[in-house]
N, C-alpha and C. Protein backbone atom coordinates (compact mmCIF):
# COMPACT_ATOMS: atom_id res chain seq x y z
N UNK A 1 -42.07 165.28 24.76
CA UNK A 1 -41.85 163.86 24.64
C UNK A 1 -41.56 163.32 26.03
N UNK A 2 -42.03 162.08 26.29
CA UNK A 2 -41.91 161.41 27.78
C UNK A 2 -41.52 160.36 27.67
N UNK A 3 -40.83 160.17 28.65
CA UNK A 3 -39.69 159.00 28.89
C UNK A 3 -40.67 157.76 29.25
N UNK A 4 -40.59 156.72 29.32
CA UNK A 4 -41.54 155.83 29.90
C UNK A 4 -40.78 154.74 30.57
N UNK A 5 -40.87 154.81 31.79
CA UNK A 5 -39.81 153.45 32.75
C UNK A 5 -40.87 152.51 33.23
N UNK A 6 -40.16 151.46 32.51
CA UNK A 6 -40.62 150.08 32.62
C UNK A 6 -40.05 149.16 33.52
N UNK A 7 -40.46 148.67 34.48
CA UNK A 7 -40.20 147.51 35.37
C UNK A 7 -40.47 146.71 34.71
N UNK A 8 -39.54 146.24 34.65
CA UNK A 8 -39.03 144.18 33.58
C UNK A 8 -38.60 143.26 34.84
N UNK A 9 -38.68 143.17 36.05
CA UNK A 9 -38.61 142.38 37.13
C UNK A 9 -37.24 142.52 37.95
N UNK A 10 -36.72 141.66 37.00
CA UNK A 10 -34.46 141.79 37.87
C UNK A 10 -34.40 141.80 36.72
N UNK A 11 -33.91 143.33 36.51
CA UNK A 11 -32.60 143.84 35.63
C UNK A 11 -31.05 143.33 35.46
N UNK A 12 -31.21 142.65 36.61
CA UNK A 12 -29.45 142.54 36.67
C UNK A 12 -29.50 140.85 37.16
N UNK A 13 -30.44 139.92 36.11
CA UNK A 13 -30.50 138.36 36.39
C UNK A 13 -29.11 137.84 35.58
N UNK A 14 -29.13 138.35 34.54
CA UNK A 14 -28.28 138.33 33.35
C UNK A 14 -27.01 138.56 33.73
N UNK A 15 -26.23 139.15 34.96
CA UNK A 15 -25.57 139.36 35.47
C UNK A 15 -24.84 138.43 37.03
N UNK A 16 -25.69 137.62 37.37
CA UNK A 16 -25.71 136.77 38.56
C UNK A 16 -24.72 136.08 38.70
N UNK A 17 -23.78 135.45 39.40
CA UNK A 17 -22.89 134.59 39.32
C UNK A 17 -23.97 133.36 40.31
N UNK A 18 -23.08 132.28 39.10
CA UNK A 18 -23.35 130.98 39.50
C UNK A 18 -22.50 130.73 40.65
N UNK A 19 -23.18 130.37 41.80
CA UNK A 19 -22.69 130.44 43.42
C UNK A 19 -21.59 128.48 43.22
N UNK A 20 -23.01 127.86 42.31
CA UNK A 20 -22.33 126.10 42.39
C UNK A 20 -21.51 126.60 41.39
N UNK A 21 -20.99 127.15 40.75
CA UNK A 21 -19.90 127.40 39.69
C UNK A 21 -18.45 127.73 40.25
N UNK A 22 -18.79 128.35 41.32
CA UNK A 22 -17.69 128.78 42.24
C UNK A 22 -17.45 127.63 42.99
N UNK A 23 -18.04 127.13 43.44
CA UNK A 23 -17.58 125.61 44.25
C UNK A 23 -17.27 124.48 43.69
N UNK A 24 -17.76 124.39 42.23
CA UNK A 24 -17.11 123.56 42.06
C UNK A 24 -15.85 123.63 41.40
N UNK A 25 -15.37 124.40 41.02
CA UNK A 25 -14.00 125.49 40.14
C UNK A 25 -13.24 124.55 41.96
N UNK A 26 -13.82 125.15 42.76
CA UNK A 26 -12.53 125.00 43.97
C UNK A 26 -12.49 123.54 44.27
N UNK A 27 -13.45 123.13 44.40
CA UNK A 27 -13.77 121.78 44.20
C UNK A 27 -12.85 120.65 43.26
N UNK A 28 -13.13 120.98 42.23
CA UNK A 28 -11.80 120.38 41.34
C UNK A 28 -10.65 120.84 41.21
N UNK A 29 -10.16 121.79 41.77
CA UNK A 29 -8.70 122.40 42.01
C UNK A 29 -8.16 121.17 43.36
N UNK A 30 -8.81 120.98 43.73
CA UNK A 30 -8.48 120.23 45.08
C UNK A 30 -8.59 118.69 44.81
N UNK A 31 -9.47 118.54 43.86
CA UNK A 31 -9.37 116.94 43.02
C UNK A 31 -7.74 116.78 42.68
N UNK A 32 -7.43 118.00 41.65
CA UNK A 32 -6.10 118.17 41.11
C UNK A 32 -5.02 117.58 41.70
N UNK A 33 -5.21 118.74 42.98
CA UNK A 33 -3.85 118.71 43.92
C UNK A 33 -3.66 117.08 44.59
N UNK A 34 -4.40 116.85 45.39
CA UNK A 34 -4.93 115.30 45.13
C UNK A 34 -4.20 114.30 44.51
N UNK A 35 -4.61 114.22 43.44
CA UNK A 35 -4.05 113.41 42.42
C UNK A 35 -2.87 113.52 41.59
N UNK A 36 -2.50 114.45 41.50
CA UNK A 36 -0.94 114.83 40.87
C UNK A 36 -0.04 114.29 42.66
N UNK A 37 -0.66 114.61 43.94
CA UNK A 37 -0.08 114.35 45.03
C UNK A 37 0.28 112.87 44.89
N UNK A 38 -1.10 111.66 44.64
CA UNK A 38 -0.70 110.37 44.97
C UNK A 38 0.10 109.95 43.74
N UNK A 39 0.04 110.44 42.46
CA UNK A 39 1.30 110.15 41.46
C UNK A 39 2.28 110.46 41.87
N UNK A 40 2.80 111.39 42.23
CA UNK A 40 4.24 111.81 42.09
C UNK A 40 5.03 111.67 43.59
N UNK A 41 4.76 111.81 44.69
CA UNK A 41 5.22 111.16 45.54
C UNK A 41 5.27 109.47 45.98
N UNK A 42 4.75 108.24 45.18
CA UNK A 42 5.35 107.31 45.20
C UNK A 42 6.87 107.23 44.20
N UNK A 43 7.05 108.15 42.99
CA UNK A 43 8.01 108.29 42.49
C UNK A 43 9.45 108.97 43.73
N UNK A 44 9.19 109.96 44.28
CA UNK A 44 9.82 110.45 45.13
C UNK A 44 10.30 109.83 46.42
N UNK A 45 9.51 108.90 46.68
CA UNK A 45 9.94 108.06 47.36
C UNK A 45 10.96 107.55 47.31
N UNK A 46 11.16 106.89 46.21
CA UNK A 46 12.52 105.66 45.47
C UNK A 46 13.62 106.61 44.91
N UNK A 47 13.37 108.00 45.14
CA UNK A 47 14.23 108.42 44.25
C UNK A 47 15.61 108.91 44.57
N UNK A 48 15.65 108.68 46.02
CA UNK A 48 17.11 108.81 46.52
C UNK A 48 17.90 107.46 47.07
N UNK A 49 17.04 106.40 47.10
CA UNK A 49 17.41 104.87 47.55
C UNK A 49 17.86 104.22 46.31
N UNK A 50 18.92 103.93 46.33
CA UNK A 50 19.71 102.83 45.60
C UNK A 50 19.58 101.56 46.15
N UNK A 51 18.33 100.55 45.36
CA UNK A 51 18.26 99.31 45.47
C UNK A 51 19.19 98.24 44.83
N UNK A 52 20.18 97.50 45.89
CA UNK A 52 20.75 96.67 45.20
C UNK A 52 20.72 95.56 44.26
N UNK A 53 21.23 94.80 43.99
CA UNK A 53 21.17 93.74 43.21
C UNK A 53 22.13 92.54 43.94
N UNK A 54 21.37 91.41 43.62
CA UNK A 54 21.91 90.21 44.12
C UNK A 54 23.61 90.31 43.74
N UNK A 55 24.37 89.60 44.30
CA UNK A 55 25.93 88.97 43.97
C UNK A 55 25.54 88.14 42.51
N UNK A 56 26.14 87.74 41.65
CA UNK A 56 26.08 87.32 40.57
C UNK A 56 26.66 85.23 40.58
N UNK A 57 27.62 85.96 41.90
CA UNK A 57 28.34 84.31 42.22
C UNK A 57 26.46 83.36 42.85
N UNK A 58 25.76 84.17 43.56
CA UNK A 58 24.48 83.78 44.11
C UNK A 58 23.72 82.09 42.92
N UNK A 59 23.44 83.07 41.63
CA UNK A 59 22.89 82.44 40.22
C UNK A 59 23.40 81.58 39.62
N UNK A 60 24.63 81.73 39.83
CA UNK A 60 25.92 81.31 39.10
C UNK A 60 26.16 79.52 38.67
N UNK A 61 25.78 79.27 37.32
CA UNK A 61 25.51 77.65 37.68
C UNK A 61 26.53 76.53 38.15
N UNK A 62 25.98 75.52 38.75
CA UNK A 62 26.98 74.97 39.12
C UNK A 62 27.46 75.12 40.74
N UNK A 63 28.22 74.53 41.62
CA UNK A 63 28.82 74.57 42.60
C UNK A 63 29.96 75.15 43.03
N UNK A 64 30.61 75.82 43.96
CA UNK A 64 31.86 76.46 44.33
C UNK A 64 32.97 75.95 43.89
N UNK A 65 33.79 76.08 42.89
CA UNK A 65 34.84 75.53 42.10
C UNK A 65 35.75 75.56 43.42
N UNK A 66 36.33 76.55 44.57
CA UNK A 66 37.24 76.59 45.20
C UNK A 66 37.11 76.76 46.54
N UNK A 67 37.51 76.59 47.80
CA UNK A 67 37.51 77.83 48.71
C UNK A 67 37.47 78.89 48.70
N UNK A 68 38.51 79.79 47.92
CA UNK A 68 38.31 80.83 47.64
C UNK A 68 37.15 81.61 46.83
N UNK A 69 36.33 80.97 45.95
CA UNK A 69 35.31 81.18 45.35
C UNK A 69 34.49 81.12 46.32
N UNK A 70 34.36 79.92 47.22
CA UNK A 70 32.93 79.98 48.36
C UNK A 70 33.24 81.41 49.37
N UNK A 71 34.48 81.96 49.53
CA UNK A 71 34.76 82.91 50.59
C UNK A 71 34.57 83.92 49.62
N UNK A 72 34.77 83.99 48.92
CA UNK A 72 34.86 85.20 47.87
C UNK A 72 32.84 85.72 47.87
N UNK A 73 32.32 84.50 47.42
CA UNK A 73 30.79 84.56 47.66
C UNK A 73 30.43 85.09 48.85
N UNK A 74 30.59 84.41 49.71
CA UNK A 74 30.13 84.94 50.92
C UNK A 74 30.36 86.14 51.04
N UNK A 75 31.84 86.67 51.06
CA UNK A 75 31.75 88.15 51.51
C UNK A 75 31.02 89.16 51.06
N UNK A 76 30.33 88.58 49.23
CA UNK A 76 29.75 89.71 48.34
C UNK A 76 28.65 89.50 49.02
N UNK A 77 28.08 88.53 49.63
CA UNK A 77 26.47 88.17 49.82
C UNK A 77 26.50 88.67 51.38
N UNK A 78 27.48 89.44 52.37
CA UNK A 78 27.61 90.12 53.64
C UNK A 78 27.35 91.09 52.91
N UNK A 79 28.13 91.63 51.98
CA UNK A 79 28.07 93.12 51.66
C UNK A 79 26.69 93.23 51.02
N UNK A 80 25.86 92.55 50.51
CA UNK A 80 24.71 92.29 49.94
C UNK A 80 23.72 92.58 50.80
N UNK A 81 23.78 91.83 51.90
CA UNK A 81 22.62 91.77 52.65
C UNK A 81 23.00 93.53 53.47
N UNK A 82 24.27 94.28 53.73
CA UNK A 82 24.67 95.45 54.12
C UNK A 82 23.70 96.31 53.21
N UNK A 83 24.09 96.10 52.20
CA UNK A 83 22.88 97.20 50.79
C UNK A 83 21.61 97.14 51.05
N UNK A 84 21.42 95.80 51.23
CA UNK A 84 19.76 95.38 51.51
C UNK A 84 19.31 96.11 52.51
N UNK A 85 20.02 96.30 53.70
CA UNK A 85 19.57 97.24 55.34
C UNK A 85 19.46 98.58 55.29
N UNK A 86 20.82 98.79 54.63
CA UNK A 86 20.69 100.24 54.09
C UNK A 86 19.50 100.81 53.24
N UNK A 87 19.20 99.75 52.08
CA UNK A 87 18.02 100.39 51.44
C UNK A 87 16.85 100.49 51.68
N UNK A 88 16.48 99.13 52.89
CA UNK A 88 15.54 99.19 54.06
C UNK A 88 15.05 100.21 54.42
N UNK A 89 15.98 100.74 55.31
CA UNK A 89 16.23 102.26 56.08
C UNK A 89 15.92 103.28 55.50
N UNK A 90 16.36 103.14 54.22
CA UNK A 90 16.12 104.52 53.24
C UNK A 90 14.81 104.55 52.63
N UNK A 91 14.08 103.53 52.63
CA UNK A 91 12.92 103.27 51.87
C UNK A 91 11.83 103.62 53.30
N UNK A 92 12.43 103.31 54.34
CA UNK A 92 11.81 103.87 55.53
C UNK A 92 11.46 105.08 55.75
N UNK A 93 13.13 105.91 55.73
CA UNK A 93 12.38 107.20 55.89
C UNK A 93 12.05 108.05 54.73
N UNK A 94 12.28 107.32 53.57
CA UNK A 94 11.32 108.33 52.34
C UNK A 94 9.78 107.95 52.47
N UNK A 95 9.62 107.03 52.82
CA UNK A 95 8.67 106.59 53.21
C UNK A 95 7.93 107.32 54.28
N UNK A 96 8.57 107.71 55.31
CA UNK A 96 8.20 108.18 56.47
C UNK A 96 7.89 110.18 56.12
N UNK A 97 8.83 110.57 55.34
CA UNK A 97 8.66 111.63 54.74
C UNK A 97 7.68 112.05 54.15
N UNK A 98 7.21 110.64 53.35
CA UNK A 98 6.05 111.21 52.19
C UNK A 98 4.94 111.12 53.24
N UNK A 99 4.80 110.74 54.10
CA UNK A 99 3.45 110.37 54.82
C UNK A 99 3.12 111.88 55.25
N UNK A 100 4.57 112.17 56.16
CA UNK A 100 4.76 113.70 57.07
C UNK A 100 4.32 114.96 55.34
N UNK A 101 4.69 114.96 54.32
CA UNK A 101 4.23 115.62 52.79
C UNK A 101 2.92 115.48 52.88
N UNK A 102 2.05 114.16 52.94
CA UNK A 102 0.54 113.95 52.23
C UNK A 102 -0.29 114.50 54.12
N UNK A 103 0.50 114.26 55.28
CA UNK A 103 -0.46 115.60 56.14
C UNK A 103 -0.42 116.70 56.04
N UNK A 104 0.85 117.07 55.54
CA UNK A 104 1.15 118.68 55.37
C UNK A 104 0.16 119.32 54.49
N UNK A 105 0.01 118.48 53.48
CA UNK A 105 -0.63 118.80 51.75
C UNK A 105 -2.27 118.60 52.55
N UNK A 106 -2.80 117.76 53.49
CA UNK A 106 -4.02 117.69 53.72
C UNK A 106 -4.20 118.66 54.61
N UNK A 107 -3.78 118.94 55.32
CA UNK A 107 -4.27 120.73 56.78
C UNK A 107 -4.10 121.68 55.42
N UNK A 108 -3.25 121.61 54.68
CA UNK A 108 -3.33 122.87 53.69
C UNK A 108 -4.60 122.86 52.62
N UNK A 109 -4.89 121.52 52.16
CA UNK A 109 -6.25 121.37 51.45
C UNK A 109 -7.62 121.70 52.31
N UNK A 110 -7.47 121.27 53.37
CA UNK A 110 -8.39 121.40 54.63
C UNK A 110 -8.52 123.20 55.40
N UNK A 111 -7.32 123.70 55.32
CA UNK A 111 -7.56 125.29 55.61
C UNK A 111 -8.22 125.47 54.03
N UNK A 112 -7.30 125.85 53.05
CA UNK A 112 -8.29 125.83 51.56
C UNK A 112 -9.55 125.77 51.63
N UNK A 113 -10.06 124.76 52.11
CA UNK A 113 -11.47 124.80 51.86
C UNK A 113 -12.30 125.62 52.86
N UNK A 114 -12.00 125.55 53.94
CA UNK A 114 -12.43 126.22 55.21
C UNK A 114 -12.37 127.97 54.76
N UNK A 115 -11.34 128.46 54.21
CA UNK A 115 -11.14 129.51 53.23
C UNK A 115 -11.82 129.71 52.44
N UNK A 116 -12.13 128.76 51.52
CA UNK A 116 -12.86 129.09 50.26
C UNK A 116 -14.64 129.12 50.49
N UNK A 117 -14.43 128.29 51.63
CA UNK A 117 -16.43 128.10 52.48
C UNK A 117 -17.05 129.62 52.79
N UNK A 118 -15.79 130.06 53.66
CA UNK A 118 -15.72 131.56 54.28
C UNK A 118 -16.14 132.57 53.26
N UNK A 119 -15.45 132.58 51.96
CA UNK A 119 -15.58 133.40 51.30
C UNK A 119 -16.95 133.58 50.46
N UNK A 120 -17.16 132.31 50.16
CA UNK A 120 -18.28 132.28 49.62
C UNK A 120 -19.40 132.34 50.53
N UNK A 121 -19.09 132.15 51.89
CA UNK A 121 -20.54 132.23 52.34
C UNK A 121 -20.53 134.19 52.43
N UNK A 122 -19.36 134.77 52.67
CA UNK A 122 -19.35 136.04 53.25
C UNK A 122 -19.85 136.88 51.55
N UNK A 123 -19.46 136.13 50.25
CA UNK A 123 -20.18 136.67 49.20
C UNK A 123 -21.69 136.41 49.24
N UNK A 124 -22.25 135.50 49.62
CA UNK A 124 -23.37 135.18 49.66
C UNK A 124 -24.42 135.96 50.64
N UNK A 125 -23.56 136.20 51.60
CA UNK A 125 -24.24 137.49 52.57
C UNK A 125 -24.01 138.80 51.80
N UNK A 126 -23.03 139.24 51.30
CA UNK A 126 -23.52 140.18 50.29
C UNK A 126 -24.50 140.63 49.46
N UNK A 127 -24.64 139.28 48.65
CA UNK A 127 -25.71 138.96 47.17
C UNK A 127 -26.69 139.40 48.12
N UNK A 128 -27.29 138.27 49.42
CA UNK A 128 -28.34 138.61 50.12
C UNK A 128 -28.53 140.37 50.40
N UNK A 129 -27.59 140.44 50.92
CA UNK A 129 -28.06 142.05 51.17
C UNK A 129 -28.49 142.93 50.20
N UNK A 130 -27.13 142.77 48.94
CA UNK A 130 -27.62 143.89 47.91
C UNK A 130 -28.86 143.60 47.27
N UNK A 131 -29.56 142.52 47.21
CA UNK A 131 -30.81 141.81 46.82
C UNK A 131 -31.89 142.77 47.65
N UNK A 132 -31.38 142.49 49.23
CA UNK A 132 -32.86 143.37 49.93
C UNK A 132 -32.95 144.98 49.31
N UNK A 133 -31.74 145.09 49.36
CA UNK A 133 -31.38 146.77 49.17
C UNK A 133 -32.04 147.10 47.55
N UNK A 134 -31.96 145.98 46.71
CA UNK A 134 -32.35 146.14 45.51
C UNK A 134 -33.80 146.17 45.49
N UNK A 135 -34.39 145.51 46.33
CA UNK A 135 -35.95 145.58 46.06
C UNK A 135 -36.45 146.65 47.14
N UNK A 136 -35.69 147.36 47.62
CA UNK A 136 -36.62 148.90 48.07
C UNK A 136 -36.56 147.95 49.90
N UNK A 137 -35.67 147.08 50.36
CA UNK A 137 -35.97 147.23 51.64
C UNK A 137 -35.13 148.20 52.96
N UNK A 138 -35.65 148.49 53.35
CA UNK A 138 -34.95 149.88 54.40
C UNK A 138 -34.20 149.60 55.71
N UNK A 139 -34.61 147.59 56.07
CA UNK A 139 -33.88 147.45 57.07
C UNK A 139 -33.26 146.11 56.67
N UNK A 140 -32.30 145.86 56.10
CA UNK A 140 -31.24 144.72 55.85
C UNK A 140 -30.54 144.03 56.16
């Protein structure tokens, strides 16, 4: 009894990885990061600044019943505009923080990809090779 070997073309098509399957997998990982980034750091921002609120005497209807009521006002509306500078400042440098976060987060998305280019091209020189090697070539 005899064996009979059949050439059916690429044996191993059925087996191939999708090269755009891999890029885009990394591709939308980096959409992700992205977008969970511009949500959640405008929250982080505000989240250590205590924004004040006006003096209440400010609204208050009607005219200064006393001296002491107009001095009494004033001093809350010094200490008012004090909160206001302070929260200025603070809104500054959370502000200034998140900016120094969204470069940090971009050189790291930016190596990522430069990484992920590398790899796939250095798989792709593989595929190429084991491809020549697969069809009987001797210099690769």
């Amino acid at each position: 009894m005899a064996w009979l070997l059949v050439w059916n073309g690429d044996p191993f098509r059925d087996r191939r990885l999708a090269y755009g399957d891999i890029l885009a997998d990394r591709r939308a990982s980096v959409i992700r990061l992205l977008t969970a980034a511009v949500l959640l750091l405008p929250g982080a921002a505000t989240a250590m600044c205590f924004e004040p609120s006006e003096p209440y005497c400010i609204r208050a209807y009607g005219t200064f019943d006393d001296q002491f009521s107009f001095e009494s006002c004033r001093g809350q509306l010094r200490s008012y505009q004090s909160d206001v500078e302070s929260f200025l400042d603070c809104q500054r440098r959370e502000i200034d923080d998140s900016i120094t976060r969204i470069e940090q987060e971009r050189d790291n998305i930016q190596t990522a990809q430069r990484k992920s280019q590398d790899a796939l091209d250095e798989f792709n020189a593989a595929v190429e090779y084991w491809n020549c090697k697969a069809n009987g070539g001797s210099i690769c």
